[in-house]
Protein backbone atom coordinates (compact mmCIF):
# COMPACT_ATOMS: atom_id res chain seq x y z
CA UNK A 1 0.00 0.00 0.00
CA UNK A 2 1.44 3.87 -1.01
CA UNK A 3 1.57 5.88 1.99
CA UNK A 4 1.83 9.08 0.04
CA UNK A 5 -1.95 8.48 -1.69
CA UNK A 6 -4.81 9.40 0.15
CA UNK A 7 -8.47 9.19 -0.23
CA UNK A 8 -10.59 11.59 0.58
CA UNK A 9 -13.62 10.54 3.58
CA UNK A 10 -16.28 12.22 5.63
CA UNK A 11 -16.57 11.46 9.01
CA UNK A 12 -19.08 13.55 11.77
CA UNK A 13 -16.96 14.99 14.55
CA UNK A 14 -19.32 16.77 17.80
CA UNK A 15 -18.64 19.96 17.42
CA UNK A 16 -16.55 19.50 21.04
CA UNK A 17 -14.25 17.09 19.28
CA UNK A 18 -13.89 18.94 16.12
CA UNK A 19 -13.10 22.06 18.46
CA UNK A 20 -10.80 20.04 20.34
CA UNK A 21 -9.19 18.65 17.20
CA UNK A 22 -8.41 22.13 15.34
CA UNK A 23 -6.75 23.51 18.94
CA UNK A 24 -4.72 21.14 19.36
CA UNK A 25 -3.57 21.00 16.03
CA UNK A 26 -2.83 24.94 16.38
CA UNK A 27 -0.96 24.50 19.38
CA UNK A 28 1.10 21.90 17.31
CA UNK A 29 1.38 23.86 14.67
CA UNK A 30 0.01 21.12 12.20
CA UNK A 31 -3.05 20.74 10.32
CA UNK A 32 -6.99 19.37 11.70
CA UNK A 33 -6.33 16.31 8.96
CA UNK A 34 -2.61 15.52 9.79
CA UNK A 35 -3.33 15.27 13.54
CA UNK A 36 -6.57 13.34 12.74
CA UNK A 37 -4.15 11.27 10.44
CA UNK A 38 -1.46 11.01 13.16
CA UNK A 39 -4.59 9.49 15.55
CA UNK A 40 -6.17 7.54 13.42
CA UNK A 41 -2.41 5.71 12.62
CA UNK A 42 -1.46 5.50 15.95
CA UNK A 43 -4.79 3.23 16.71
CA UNK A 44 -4.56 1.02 13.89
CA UNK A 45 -0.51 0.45 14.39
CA UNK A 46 -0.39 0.40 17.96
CA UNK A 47 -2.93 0.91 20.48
CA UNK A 48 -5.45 -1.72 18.88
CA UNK A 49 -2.31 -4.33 19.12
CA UNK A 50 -1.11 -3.57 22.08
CA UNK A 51 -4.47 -4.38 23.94
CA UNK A 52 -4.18 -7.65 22.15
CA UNK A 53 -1.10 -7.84 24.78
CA UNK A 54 -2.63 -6.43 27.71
CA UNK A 55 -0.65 -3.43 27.65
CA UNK A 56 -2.55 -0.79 29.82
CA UNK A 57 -2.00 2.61 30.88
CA UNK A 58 0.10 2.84 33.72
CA UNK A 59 0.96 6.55 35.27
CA UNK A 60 5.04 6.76 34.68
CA UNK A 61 5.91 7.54 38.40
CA UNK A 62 3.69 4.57 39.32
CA UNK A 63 5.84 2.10 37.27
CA UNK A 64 8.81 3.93 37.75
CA UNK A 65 7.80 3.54 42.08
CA UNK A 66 7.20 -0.10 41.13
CA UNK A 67 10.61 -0.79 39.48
CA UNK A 68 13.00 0.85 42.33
CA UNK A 69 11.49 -1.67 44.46
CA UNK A 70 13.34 -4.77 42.67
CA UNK A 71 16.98 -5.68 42.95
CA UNK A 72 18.55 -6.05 40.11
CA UNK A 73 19.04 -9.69 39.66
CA UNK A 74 15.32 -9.09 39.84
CA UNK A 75 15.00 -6.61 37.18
CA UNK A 76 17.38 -8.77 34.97
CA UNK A 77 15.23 -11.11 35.08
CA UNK A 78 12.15 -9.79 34.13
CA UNK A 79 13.76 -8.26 31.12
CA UNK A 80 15.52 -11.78 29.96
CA UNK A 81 12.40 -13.51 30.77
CA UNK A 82 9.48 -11.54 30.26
CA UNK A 83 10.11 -8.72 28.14
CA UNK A 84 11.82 -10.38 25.61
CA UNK A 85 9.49 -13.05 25.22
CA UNK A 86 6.87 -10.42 25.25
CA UNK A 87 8.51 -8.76 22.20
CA UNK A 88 9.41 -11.90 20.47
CA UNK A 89 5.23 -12.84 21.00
CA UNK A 90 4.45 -9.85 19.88
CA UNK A 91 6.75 -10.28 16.00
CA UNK A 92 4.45 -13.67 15.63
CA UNK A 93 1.54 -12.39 16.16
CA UNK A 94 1.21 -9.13 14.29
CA UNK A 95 3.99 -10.22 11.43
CA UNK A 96 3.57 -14.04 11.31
CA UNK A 97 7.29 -14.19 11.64
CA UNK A 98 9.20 -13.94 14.61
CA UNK A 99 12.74 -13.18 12.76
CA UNK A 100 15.38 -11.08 14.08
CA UNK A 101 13.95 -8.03 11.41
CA UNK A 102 10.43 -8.70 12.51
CA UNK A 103 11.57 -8.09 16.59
CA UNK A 104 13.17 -4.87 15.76
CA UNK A 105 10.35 -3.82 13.90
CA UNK A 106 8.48 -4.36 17.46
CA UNK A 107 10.96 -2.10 19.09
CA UNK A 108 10.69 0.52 16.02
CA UNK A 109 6.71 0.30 16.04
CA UNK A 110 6.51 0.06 20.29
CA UNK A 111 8.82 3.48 20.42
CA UNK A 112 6.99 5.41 17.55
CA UNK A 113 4.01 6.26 19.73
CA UNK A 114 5.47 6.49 23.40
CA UNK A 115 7.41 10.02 23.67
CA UNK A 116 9.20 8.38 26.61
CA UNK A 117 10.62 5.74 24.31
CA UNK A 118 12.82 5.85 20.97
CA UNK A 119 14.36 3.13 19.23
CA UNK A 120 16.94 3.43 16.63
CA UNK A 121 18.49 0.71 14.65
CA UNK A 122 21.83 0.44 12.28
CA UNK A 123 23.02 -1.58 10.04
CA UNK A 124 26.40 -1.75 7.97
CA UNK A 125 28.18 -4.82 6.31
CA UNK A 126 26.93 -7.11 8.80
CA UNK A 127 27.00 -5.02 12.31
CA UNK A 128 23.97 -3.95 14.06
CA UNK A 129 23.78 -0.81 16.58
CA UNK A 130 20.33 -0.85 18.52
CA UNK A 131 20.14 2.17 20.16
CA UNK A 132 17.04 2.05 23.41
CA UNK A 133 16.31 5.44 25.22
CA UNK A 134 13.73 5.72 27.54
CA UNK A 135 12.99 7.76 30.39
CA UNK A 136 11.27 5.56 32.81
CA UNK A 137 14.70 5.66 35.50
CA UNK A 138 17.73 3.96 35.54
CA UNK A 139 16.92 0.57 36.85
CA UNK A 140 14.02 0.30 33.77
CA UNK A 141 17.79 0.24 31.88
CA UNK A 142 18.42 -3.08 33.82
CA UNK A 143 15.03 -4.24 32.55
CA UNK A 144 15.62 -3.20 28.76
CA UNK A 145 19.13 -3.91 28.79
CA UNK A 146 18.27 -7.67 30.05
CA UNK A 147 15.44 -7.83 27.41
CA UNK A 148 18.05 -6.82 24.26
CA UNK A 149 20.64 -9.24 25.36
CA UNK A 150 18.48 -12.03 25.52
CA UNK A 151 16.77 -10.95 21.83
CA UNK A 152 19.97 -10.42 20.38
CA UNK A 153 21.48 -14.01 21.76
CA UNK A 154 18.06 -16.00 20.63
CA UNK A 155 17.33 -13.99 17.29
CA UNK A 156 21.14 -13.24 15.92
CA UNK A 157 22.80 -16.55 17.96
CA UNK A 158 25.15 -13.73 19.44
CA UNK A 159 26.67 -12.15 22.56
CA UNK A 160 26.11 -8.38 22.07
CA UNK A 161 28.24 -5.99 23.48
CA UNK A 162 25.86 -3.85 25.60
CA UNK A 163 26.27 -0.43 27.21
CA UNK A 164 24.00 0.56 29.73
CA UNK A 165 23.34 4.18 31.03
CA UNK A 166 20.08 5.36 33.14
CA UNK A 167 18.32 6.13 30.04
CA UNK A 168 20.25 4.79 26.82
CA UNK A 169 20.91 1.35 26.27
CA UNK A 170 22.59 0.09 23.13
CA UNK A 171 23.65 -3.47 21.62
CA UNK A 172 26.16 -3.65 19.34
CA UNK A 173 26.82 -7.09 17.32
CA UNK A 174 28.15 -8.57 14.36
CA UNK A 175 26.37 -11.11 12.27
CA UNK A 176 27.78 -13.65 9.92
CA UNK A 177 25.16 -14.90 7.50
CA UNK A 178 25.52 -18.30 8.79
CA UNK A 179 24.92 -17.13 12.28
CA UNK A 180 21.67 -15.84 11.27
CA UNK A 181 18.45 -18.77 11.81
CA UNK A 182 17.02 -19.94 8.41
């Protein structure tokens, strides 16, 4: 499907929501239709899958509260365990594929609508850089940084070299093609 064509639909907004639409959009500086656009995309790529996962809405200094009470064996844990089975779960389900490019598409697609989260991903001859920032306190690195270890090691069949700060993780690897699962 061709992002860049459009059709052209009529939907009836109460005049509420269609006065809440344009002011935002103002205060964004972007147009009624591209933040209506931006919505509407958001739903369909995320926030309809992610209920399929029982994601819910959690306040950030709740989870964050929630987190500093764990060790960080703990913490490890979770992310090795939980997280990256979560993501790997998640690749099957929405792509049909659970292959190393379909579980950093997860990470891509999970950061695009979370302003606390980015996700950035290079590739050259072979090496990968995955690049996690989040701002959800240092020990959610533990979490992450467990969870990308453990996705590199089962998806790539490598040991990453991992850096973890309080807010930026990032796994660098090299893959050989024959390292890579057929």
């Amino acid at each position: 499907m061709d992002e860049r064509k459009s059709v052209l639909k009529t939907f009836r907004l109460s005049e509420s929501l269609a006065r809440s639409l344009e002011k935002q959009a103002a205060d964004e500086g972007i147009t009624g239709n591209a933040l209506a656009n931006s919505v509407i995309s958001e739903y369909f790529e995320w926030t309809r899958k992610s209920r399929e996962f029982g994601f819910l809405a959690l306040p950030r200094p709740m989870l964050i509260s929630l987190v500093e009470k764990l060790d960080e064996k703990e913490l490890d844990r979770i992310g090795r365990e939980v997280l990256a089975a979560t993501w790997k779960e998640m690749a099957q389900f929405w792509f049909q594929d659970s292959s190393p490019d379909s579980i950093l598409r997860v990470l891509i697609m999970r950061a695009k609508f979370d302003s606390k989260l980015s996700t950035k991903v290079m590739r050259e001859d072979g090496t990968y850089t995955v690049v996690l920032r989040h701002d959800y306190g240092p020990k959610w690195s533990i979490i992450v940084a467990g969870a990308l270890r453990e996705s590199v090691k089962q998806s790539f069949h490598v040991e990453p070299r991992m850096t973890r700060g309080a807010s930026v993780i990032t796994a660098h690897f090299k893959v050989r093609p024959t390292n890579l699962p057929s």
